[in-house]
Protein backbone atom coordinates (compact mmCIF):
# COMPACT_ATOMS: atom_id res chain seq x y z
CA UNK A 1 25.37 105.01 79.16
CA UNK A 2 24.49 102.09 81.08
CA UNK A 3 26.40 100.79 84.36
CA UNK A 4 28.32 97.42 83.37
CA UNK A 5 26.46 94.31 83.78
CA UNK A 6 29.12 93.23 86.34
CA UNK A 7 28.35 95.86 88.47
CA UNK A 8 24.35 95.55 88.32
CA UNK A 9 24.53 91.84 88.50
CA UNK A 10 24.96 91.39 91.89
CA UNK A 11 21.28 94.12 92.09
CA UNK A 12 19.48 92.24 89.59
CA UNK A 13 20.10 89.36 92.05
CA UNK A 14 19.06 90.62 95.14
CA UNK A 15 15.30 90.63 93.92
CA UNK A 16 15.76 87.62 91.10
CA UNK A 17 16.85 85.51 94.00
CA UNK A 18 14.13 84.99 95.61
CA UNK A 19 11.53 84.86 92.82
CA UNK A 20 10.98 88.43 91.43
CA UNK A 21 10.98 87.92 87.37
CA UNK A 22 13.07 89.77 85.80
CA UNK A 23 11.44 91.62 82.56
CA UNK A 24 14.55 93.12 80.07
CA UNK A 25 12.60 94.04 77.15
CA UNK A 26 9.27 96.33 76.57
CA UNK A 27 7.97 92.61 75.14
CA UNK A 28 8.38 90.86 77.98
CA UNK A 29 6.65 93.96 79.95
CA UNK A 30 3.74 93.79 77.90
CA UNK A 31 3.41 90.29 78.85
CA UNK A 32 3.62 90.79 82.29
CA UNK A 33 0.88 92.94 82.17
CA UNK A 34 -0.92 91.42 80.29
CA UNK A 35 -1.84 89.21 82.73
CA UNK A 36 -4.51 91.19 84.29
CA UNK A 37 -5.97 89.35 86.81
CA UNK A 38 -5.09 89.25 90.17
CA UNK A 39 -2.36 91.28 91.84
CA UNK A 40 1.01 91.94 90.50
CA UNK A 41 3.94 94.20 91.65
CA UNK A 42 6.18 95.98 89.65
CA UNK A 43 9.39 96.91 90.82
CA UNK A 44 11.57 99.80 89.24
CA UNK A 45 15.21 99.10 90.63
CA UNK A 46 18.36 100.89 90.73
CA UNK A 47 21.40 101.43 91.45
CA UNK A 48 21.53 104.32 94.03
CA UNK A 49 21.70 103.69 97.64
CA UNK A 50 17.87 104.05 98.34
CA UNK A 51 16.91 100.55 96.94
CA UNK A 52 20.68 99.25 98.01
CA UNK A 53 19.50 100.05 101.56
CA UNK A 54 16.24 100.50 101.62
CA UNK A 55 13.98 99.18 98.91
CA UNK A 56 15.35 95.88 97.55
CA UNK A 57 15.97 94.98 101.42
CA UNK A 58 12.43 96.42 102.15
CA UNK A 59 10.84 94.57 99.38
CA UNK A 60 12.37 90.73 100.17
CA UNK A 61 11.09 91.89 103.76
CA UNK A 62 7.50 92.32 102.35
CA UNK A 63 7.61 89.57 100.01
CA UNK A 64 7.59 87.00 103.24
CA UNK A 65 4.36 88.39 104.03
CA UNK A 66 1.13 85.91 103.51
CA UNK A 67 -0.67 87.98 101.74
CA UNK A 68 1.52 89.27 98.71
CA UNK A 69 1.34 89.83 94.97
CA UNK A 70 0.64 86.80 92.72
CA UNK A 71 3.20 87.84 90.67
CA UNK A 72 5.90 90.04 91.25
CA UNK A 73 8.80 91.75 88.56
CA UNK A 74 11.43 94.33 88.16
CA UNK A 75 12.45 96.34 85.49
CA UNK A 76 16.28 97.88 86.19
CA UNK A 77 16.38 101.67 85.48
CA UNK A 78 19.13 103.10 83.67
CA UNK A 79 20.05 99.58 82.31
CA UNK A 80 16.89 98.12 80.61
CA UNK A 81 15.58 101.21 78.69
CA UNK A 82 12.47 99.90 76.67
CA UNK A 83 11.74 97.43 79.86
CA UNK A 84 11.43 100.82 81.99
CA UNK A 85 9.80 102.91 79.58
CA UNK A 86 7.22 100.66 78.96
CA UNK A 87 6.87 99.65 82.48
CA UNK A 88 6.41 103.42 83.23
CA UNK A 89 3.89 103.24 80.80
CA UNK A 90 1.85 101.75 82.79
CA UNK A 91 1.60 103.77 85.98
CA UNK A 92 2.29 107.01 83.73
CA UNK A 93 -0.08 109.37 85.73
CA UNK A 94 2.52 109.74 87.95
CA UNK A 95 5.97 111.24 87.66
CA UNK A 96 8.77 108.32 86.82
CA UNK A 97 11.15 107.87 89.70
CA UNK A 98 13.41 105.58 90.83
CA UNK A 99 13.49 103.27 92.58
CA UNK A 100 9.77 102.77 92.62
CA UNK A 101 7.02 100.08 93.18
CA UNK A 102 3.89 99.97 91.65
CA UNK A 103 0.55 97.32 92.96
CA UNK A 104 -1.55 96.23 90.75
CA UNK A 105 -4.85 94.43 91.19
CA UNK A 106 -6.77 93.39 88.16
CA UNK A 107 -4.74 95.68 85.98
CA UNK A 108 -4.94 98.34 87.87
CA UNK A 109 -2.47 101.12 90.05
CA UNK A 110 -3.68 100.42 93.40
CA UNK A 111 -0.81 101.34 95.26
CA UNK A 112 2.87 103.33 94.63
CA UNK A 113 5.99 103.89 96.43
CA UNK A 114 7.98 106.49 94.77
CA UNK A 115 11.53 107.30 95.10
CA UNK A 116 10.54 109.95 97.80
CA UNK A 117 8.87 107.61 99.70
CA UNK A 118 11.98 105.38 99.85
CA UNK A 119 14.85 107.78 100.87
CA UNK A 120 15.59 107.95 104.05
CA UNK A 121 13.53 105.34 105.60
CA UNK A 122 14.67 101.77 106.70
CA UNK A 123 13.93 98.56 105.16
CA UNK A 124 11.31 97.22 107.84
CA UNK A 125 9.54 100.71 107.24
CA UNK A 126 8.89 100.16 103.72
CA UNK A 127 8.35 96.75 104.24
CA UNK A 128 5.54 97.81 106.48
CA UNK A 129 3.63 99.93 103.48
CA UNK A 130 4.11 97.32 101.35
CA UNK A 131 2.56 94.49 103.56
CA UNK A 132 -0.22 96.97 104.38
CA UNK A 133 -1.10 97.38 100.98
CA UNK A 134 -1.19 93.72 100.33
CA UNK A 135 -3.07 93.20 103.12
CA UNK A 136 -5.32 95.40 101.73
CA UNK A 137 -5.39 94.37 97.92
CA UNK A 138 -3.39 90.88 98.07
CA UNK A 139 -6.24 89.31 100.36
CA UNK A 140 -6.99 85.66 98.70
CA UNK A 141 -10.90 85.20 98.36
């Protein structure tokens, strides 16, 4: 059973604040992605204390970085069901976690941050793998 919108509200906001899209439905996933070129970050919130203290601050962190995603979107685990599922879809060789972040470039998985990867470690340290990965697939021609 999902949390109550009150509650995640506040979560969704932390990322749609600053210019993350929010996708709700498996349709609006599929449109996301469909978009395949350039880079694009998908973002697999939550509610547990790993992305309250480390991956949603991590990721607005990263997202001031010059080089970032062109476009950048979260799907909210445990809320949006078809959103995640079909977002998961589409970095299924590896195991669903969350939270989680997935890179993109030109449609494809270039880069992932798994739930394991999140506990424990501070905001600017995630923000640091993330801005090294854009630096590394984000770079404007």
């Amino acid at each position: 059973m999902p949390y109550p919108e009150e509650l995640v509200a506040p979560m969704r906001a932390e990322l749609s604040s600053i210019g993350v899209e929010e996708l709700r439905t498996a349709s609006a996933v599929d449109k996301f992605m469909g978009q395949k070129a350039g880079t694009a970050m998908v973002v697999v919130n939550s509610v547990c204390g790993c992305a309250a203290g480390g991956a949603r601050p991590g990721i607005r962190l990263a997202l001031k970085a010059p080089n970032r995603p062109d476009r950048v979107a979260t799907v909210f685990a445990g809320q949006d069901l078809e959103a995640v599922a079909k977002a998961r879809g589409y970095f299924s060789d590896v195991p669903p976690s969350s939270p989680s972040i997935a890179l993109f470039k030109d449609g494809e998985l270039v880069h992932f941050v798994p739930r394991h990867m999140i506990e424990g470690r501070s905001p600017d340290m995630i923000a640091q793998e993330l801005v090294q990965a854009f630096q590394e697939h984000c770079v404007k021609a």
